[in-house]
PDB file of N, CA and C in Angstrom:
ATOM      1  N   UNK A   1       0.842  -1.174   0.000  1.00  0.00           N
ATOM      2  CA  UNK A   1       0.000   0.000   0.000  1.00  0.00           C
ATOM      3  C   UNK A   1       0.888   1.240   0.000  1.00  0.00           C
ATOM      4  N   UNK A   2       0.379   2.054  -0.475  1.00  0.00           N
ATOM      5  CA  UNK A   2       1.230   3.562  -0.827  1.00  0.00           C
ATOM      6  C   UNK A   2       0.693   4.327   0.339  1.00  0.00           C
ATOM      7  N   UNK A   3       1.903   4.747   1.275  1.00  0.00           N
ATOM      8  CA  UNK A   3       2.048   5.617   2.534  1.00  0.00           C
ATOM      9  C   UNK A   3       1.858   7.005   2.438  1.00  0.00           C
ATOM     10  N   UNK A   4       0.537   7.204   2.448  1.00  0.00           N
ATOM     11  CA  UNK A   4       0.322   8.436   1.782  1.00  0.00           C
ATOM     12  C   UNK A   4       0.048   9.165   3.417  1.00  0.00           C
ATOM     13  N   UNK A   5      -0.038  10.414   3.232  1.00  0.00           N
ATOM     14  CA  UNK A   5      -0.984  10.558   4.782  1.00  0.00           C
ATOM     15  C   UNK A   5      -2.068  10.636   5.225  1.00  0.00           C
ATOM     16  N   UNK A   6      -3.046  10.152   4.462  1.00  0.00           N
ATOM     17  CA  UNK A   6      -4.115   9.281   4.750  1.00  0.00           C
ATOM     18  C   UNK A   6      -4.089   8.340   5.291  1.00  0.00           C
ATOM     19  N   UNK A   7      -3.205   7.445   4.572  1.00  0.00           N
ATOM     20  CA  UNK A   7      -3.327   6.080   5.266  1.00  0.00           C
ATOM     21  C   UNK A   7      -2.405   5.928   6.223  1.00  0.00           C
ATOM     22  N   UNK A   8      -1.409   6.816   6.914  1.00  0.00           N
ATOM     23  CA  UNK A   8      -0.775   6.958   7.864  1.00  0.00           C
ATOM     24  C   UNK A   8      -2.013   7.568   8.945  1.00  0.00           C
ATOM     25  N   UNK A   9      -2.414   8.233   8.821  1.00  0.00           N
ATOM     26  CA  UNK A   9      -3.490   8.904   9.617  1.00  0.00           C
ATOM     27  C   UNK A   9      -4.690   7.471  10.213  1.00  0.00           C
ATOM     28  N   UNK A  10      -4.737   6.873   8.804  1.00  0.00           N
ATOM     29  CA  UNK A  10      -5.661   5.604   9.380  1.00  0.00           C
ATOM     30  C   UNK A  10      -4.390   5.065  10.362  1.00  0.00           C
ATOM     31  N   UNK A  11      -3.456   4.187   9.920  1.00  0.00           N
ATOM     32  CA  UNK A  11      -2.821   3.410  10.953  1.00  0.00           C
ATOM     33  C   UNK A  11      -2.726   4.302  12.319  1.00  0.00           C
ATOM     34  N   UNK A  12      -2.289   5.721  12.552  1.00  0.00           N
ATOM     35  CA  UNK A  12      -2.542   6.178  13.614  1.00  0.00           C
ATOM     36  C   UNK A  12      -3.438   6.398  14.853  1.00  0.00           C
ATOM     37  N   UNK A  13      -5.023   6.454  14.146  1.00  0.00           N
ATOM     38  CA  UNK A  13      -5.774   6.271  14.704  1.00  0.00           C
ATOM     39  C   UNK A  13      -6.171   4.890  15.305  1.00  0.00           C
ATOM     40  N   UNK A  14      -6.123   4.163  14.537  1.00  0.00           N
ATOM     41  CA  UNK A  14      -5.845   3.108  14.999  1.00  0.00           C
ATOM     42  C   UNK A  14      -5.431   2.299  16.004  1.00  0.00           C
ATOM     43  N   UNK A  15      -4.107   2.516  15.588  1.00  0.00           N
ATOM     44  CA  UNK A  15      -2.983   2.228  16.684  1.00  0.00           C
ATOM     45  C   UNK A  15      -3.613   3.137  18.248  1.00  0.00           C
ATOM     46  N   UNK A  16      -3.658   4.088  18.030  1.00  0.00           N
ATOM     47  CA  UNK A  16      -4.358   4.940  19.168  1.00  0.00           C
ATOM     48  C   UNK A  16      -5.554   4.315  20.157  1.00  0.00           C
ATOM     49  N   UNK A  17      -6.617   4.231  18.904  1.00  0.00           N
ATOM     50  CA  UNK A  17      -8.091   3.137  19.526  1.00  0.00           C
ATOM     51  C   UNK A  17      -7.742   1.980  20.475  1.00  0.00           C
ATOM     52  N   UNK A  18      -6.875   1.310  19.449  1.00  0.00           N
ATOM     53  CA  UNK A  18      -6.410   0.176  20.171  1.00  0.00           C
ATOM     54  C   UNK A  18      -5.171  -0.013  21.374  1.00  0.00           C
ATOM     55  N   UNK A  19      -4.380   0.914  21.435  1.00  0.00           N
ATOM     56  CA  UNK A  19      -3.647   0.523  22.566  1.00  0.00           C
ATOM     57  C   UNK A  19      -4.557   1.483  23.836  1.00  0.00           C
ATOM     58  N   UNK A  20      -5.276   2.534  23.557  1.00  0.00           N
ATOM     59  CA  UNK A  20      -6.080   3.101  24.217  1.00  0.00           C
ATOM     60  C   UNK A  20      -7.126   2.358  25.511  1.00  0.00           C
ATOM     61  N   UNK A  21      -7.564   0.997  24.680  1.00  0.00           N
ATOM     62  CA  UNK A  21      -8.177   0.278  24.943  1.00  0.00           C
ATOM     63  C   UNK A  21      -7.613  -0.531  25.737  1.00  0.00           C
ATOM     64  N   UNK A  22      -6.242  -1.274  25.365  1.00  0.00           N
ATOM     65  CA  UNK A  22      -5.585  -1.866  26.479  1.00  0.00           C
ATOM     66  C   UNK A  22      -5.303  -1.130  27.578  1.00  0.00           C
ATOM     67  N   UNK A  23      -4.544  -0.391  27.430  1.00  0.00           N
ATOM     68  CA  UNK A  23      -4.628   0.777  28.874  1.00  0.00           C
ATOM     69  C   UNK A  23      -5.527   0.772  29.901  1.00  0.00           C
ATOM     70  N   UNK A  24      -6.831   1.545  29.157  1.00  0.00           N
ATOM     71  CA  UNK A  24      -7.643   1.248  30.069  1.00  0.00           C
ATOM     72  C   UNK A  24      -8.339   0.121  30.593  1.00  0.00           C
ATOM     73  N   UNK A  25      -8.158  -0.721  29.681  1.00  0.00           N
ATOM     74  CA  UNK A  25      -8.688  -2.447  30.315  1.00  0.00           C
ATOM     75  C   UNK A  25      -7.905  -2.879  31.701  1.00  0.00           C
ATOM     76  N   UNK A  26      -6.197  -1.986  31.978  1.00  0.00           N
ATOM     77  CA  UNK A  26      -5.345  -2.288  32.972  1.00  0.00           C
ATOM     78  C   UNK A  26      -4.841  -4.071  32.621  1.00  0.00           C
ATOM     79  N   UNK A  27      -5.158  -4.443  31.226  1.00  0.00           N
ATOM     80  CA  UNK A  27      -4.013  -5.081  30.770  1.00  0.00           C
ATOM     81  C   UNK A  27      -2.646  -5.027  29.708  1.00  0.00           C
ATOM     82  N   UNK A  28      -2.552  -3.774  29.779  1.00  0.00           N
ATOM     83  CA  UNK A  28      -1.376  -3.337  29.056  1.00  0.00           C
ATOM     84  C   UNK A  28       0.140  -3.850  29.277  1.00  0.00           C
ATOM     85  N   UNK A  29       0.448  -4.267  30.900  1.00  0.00           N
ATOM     86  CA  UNK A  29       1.551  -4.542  31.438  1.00  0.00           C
ATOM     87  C   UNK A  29       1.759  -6.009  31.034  1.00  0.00           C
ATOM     88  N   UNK A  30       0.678  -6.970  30.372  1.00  0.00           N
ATOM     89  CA  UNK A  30       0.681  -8.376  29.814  1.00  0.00           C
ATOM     90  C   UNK A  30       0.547  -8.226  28.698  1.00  0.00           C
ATOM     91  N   UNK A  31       0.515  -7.480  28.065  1.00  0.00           N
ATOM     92  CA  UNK A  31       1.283  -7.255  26.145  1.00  0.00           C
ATOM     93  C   UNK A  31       2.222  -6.786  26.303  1.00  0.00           C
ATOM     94  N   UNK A  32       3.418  -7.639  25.611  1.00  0.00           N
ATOM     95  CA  UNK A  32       5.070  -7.449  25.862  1.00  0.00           C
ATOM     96  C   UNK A  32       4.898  -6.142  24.520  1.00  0.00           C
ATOM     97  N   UNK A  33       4.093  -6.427  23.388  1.00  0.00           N
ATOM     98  CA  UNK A  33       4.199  -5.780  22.157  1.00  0.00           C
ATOM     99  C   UNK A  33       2.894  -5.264  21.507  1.00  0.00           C
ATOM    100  N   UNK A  34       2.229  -4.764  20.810  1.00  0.00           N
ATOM    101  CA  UNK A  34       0.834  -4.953  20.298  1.00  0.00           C
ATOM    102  C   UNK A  34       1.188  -4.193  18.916  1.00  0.00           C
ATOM    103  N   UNK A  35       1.833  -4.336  17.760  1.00  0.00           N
ATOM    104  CA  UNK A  35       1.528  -3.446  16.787  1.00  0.00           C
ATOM    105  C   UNK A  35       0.531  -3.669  15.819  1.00  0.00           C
ATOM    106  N   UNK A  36      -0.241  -2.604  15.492  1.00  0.00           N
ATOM    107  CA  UNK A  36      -1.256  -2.473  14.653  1.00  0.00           C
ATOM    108  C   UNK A  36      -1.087  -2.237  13.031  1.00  0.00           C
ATOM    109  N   UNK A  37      -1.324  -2.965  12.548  1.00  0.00           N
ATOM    110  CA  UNK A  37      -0.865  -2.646  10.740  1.00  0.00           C
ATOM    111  C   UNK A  37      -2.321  -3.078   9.794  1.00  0.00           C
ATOM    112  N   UNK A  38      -1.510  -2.209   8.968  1.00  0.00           N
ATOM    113  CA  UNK A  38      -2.323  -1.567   7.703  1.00  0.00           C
ATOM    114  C   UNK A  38      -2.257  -2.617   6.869  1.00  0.00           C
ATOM    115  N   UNK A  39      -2.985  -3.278   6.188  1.00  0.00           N
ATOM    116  CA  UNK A  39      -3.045  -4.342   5.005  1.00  0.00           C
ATOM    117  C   UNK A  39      -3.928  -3.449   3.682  1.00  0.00           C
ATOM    118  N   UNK A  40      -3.449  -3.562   2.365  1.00  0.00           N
ATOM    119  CA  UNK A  40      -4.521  -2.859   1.283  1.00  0.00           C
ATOM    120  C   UNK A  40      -5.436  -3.913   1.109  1.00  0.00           C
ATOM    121  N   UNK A  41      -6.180  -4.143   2.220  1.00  0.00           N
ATOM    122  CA  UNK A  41      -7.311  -5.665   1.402  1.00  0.00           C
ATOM    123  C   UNK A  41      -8.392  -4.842   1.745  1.00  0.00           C
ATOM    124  N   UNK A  42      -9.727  -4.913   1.011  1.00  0.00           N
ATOM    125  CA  UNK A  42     -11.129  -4.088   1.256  1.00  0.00           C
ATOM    126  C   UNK A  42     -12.040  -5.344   1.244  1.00  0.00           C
ATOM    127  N   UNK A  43     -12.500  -5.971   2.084  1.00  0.00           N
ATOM    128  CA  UNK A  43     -13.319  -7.237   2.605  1.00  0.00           C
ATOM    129  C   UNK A  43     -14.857  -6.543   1.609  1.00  0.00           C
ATOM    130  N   UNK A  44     -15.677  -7.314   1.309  1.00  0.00           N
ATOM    131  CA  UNK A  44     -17.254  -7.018   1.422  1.00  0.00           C
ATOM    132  C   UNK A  44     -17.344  -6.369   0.170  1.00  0.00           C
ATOM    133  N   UNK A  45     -16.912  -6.246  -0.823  1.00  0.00           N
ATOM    134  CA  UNK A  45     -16.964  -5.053  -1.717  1.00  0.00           C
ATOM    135  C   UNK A  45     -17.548  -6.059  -3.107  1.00  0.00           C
ATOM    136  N   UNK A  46     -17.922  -6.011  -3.888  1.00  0.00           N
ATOM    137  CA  UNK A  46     -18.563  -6.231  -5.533  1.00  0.00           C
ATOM    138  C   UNK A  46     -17.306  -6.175  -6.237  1.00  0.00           C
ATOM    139  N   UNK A  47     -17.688  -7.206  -6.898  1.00  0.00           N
ATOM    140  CA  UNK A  47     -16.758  -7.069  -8.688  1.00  0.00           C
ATOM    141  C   UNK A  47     -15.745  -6.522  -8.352  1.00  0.00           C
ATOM    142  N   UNK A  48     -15.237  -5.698  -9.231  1.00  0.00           N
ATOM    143  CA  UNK A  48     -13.367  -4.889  -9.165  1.00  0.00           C
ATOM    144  C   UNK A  48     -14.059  -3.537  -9.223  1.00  0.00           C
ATOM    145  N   UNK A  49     -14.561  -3.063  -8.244  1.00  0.00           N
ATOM    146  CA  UNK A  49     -14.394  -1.462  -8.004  1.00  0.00           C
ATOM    147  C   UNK A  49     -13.424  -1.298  -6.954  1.00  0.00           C
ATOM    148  N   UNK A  50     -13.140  -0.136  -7.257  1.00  0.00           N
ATOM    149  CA  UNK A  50     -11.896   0.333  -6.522  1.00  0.00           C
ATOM    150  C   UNK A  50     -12.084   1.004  -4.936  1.00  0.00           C
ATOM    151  N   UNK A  51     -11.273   0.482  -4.249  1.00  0.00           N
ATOM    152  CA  UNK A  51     -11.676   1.233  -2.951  1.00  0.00           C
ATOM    153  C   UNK A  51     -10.401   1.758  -2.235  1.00  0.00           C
ATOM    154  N   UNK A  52     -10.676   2.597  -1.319  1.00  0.00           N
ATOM    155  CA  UNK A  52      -9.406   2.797  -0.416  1.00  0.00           C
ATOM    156  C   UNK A  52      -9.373   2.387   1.077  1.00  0.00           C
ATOM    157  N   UNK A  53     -10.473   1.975   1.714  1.00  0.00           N
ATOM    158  CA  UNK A  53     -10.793   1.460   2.739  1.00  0.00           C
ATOM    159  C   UNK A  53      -9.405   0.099   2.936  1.00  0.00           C
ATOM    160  N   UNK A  54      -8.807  -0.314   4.157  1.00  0.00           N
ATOM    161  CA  UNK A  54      -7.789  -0.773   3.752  1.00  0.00           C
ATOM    162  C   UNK A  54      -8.238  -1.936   5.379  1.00  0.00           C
ATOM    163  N   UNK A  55      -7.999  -2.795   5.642  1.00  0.00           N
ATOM    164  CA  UNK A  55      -8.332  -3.813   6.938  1.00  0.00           C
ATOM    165  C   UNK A  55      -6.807  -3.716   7.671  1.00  0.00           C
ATOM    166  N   UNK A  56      -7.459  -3.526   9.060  1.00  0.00           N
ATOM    167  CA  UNK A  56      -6.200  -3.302  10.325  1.00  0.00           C
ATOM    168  C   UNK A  56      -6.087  -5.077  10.879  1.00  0.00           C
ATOM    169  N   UNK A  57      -4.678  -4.897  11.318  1.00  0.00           N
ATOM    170  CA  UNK A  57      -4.546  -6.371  12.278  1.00  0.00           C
ATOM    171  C   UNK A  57      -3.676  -5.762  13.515  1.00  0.00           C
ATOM    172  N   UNK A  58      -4.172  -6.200  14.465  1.00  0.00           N
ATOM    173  CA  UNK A  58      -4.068  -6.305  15.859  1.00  0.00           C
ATOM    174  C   UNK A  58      -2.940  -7.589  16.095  1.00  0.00           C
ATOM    175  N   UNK A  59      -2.172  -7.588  16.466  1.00  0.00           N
ATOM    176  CA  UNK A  59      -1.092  -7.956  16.864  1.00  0.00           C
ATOM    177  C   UNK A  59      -0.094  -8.185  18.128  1.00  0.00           C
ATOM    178  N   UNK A  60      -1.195  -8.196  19.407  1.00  0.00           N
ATOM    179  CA  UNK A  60      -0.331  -8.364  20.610  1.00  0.00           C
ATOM    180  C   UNK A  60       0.470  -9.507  21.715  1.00  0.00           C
ATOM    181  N   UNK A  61       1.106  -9.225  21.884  1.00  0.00           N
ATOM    182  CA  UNK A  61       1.962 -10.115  21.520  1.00  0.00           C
ATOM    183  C   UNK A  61       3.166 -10.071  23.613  1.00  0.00           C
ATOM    184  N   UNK A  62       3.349 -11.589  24.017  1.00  0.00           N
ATOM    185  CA  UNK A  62       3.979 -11.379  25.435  1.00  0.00           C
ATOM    186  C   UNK A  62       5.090 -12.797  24.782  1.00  0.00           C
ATOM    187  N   UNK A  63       6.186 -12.174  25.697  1.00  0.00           N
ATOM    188  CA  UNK A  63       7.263 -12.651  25.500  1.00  0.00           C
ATOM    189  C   UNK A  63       8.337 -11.698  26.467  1.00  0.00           C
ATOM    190  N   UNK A  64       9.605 -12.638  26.997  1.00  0.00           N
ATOM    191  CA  UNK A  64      10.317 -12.164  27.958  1.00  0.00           C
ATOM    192  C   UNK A  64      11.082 -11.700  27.408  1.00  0.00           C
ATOM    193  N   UNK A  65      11.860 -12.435  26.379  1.00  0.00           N
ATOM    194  CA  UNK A  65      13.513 -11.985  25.892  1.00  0.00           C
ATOM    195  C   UNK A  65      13.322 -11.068  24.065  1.00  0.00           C
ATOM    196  N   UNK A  66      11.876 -11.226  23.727  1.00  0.00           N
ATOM    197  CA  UNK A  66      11.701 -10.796  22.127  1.00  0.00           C
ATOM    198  C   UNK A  66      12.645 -11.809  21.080  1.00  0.00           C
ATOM    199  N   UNK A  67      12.812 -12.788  21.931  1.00  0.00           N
ATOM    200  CA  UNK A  67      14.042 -14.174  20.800  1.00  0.00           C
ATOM    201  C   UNK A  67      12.599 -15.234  20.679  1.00  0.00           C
ATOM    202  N   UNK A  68      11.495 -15.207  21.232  1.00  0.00           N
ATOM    203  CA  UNK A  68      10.875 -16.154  20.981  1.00  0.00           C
ATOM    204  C   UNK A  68       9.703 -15.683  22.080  1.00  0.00           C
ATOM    205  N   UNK A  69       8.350 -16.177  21.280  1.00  0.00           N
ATOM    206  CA  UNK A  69       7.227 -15.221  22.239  1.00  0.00           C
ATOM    207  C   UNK A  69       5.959 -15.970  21.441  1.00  0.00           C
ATOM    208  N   UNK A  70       4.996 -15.156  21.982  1.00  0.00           N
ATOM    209  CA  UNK A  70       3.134 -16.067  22.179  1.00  0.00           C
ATOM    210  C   UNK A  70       2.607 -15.189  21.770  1.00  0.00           C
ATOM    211  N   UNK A  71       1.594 -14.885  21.171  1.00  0.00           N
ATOM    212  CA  UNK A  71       0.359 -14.270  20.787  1.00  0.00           C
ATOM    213  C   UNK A  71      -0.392 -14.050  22.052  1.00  0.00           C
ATOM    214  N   UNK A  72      -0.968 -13.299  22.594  1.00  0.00           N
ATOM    215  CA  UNK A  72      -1.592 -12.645  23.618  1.00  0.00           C
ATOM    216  C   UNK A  72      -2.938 -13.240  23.215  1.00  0.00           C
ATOM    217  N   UNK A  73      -3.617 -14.595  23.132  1.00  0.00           N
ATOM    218  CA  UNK A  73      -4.738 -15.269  22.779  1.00  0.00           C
ATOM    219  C   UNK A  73      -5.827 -14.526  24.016  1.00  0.00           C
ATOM    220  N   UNK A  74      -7.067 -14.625  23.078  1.00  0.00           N
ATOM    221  CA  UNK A  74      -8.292 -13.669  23.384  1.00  0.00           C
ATOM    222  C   UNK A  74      -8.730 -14.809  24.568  1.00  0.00           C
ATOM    223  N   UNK A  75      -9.430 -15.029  25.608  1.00  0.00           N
ATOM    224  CA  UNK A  75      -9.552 -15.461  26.352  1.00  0.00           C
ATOM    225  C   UNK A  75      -8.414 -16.488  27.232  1.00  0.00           C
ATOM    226  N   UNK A  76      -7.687 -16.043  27.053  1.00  0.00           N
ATOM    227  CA  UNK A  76      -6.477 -16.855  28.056  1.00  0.00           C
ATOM    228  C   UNK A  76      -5.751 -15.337  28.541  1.00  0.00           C
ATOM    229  N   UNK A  77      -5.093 -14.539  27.366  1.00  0.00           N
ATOM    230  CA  UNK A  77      -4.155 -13.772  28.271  1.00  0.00           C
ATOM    231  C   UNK A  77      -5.184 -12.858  28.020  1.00  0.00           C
ATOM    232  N   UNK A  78      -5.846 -11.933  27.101  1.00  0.00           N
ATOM    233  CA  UNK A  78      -6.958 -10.763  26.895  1.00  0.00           C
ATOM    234  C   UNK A  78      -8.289 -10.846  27.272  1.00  0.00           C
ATOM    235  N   UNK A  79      -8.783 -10.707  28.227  1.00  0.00           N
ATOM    236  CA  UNK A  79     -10.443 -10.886  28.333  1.00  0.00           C
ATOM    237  C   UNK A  79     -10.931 -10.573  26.869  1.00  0.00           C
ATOM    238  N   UNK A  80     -11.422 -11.722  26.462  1.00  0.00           N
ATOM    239  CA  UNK A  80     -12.527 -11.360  25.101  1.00  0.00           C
ATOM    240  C   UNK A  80     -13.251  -9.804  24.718  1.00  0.00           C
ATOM    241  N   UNK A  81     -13.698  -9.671  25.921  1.00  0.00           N
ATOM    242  CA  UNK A  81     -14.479  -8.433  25.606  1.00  0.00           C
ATOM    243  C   UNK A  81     -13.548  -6.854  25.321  1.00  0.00           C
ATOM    244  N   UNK A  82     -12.721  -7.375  25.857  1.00  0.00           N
ATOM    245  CA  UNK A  82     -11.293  -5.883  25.643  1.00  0.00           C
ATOM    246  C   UNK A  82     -11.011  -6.593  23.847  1.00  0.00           C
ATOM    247  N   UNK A  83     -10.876  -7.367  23.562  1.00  0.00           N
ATOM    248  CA  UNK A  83     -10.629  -7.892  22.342  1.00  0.00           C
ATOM    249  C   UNK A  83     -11.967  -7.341  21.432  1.00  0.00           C
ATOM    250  N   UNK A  84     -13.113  -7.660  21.376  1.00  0.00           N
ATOM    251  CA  UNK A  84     -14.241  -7.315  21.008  1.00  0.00           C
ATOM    252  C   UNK A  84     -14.217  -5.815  20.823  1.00  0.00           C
ATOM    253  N   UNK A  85     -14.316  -5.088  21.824  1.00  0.00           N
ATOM    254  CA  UNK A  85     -14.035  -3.848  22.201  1.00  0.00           C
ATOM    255  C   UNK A  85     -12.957  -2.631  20.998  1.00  0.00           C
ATOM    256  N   UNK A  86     -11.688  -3.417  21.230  1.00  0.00           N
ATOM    257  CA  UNK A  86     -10.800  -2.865  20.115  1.00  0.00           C
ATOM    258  C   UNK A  86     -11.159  -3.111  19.091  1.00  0.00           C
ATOM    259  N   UNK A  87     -11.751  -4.401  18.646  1.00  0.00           N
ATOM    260  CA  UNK A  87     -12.460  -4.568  17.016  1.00  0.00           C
ATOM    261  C   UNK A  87     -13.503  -3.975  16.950  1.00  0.00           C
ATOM    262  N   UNK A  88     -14.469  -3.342  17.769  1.00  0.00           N
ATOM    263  CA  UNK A  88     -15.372  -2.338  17.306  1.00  0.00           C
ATOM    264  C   UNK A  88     -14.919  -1.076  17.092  1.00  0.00           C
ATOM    265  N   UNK A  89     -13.973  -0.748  17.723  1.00  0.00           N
ATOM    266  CA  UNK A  89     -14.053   0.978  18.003  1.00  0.00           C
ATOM    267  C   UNK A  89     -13.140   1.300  16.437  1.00  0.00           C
ATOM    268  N   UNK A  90     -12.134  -0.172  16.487  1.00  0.00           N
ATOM    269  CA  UNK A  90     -11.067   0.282  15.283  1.00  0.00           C
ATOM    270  C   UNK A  90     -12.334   0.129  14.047  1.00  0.00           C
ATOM    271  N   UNK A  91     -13.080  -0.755  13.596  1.00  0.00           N
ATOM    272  CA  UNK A  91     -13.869  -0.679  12.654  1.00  0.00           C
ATOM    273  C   UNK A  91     -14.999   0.680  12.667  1.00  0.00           C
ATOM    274  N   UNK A  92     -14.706   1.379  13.770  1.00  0.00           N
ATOM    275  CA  UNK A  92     -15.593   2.732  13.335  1.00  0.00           C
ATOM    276  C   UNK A  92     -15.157   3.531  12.806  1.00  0.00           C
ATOM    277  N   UNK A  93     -13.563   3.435  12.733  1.00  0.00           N
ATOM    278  CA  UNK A  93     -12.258   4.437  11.921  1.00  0.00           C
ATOM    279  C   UNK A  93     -12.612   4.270  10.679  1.00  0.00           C
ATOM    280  N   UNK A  94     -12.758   5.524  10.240  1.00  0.00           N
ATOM    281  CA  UNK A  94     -13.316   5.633   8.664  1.00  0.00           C
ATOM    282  C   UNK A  94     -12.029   5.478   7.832  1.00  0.00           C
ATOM    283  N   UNK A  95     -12.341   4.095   6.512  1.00  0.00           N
ATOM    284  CA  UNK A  95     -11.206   4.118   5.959  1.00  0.00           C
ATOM    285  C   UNK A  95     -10.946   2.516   6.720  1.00  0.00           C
ATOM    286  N   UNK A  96     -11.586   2.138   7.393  1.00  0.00           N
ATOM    287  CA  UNK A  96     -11.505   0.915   7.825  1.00  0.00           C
ATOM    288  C   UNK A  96     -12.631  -0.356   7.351  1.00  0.00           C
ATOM    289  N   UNK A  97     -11.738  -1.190   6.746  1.00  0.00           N
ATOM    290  CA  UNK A  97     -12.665  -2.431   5.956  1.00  0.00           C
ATOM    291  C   UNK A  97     -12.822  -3.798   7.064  1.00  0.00           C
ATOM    292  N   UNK A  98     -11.836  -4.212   8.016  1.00  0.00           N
ATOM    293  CA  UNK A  98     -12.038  -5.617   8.454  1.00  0.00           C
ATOM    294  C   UNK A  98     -10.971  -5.044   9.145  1.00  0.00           C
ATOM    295  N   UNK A  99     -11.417  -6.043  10.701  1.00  0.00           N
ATOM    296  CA  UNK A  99     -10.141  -5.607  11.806  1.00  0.00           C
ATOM    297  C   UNK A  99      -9.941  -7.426  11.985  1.00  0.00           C
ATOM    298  N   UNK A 100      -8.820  -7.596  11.280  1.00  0.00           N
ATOM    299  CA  UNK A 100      -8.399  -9.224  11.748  1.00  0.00           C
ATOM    300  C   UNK A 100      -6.948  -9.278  13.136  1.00  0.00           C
ATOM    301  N   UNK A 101      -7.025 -10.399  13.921  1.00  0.00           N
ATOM    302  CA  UNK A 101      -6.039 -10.411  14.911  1.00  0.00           C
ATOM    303  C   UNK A 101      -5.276 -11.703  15.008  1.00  0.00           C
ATOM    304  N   UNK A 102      -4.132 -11.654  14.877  1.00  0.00           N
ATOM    305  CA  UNK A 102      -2.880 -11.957  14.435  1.00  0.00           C
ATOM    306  C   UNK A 102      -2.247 -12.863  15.332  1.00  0.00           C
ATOM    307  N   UNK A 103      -2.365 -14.445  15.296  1.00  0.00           N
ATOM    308  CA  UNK A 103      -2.293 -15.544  16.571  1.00  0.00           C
ATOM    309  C   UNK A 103      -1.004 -16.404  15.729  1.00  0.00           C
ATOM    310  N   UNK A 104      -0.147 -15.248  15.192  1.00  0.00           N
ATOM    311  CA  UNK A 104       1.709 -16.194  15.165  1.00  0.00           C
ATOM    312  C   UNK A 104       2.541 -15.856  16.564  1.00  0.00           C
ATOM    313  N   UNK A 105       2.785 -16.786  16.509  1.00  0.00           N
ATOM    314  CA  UNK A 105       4.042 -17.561  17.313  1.00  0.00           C
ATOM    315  C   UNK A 105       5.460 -16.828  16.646  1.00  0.00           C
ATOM    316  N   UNK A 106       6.531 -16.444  17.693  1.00  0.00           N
ATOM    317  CA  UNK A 106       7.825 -16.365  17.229  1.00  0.00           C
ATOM    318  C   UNK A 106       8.658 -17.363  17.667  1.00  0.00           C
ATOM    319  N   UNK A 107       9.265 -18.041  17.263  1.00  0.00           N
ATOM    320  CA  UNK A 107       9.108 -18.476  15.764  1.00  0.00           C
ATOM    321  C   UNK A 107       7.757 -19.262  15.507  1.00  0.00           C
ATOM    322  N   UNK A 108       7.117 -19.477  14.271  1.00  0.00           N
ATOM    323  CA  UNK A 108       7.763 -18.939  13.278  1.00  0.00           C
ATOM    324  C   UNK A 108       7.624 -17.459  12.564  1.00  0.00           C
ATOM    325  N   UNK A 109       7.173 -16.957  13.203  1.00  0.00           N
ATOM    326  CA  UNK A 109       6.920 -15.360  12.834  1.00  0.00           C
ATOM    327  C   UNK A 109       8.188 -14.644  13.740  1.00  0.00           C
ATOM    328  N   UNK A 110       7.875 -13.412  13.157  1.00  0.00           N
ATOM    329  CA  UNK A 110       8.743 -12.021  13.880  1.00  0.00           C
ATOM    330  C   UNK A 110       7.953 -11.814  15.080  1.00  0.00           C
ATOM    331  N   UNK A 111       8.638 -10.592  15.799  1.00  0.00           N
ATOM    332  CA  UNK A 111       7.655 -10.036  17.048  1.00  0.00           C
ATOM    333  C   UNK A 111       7.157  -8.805  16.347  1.00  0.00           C
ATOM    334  N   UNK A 112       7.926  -8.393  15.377  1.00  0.00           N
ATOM    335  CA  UNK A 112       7.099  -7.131  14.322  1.00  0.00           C
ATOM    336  C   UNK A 112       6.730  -8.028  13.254  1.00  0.00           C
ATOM    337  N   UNK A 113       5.640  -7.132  12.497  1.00  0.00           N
ATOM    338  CA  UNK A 113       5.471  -7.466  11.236  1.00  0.00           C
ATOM    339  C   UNK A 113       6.106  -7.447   9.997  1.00  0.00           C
ATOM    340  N   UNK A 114       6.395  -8.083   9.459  1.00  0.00           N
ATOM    341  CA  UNK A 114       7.800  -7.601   8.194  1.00  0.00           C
ATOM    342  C   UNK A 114       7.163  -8.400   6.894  1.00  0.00           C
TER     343      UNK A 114
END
């Protein structure tokens, strides 16, 4: 996707909604990491019209050393409803198509997205 400042403005808000949300849930100190990213996919849409609406992924993430770490799974380490919660508020961000959340393992994944 082309980093325009629009779509920097979406990932910002974003990112905002959602760590906002952990904060105040008072489970922030059990996400070692949480980054939020921008994908160009537009879920729900007809045929090939063009859109700019772009789907966020949630990404949080506990681990001690960042050499190897867990996905912050929605009812074990995140109360569901703080999970729920961030996928509503981020899908009210205009410019937002689908909020998907991100259950890799390092290895075999990164602790960022790359």
């Amino acid at each position: 996707t082309l980093l325009t400042p629009a779509v920097l403005s979406l990932v910002r808000q974003c990112d905002a909604v959602a760590h906002e949300i952990l904060r105040d849930s008072g489970y922030q100190r059990r996400v070692s990491q949480m980054p939020v990213v921008c994908v160009p996919v537009h879920f729900d849409r007809s045929g090939h019209e063009t859109s700019s609406r772009r789907s966020i992924v949630v990404r949080p993430f506990v681990t001690n050393d960042f050499m190897t770490g867990v996905p912050a799974v929605p009812g074990r380490d995140l109360p569901e409803p703080v999970v729920d919660e961030m996928a509503e508020k981020i899908r009210r961000v205009s410019g937002v198509s689908r909020v998907m959340y991100d259950l890799t393992a390092k290895p075999p994944g990164t602790t960022e997205w790359e």
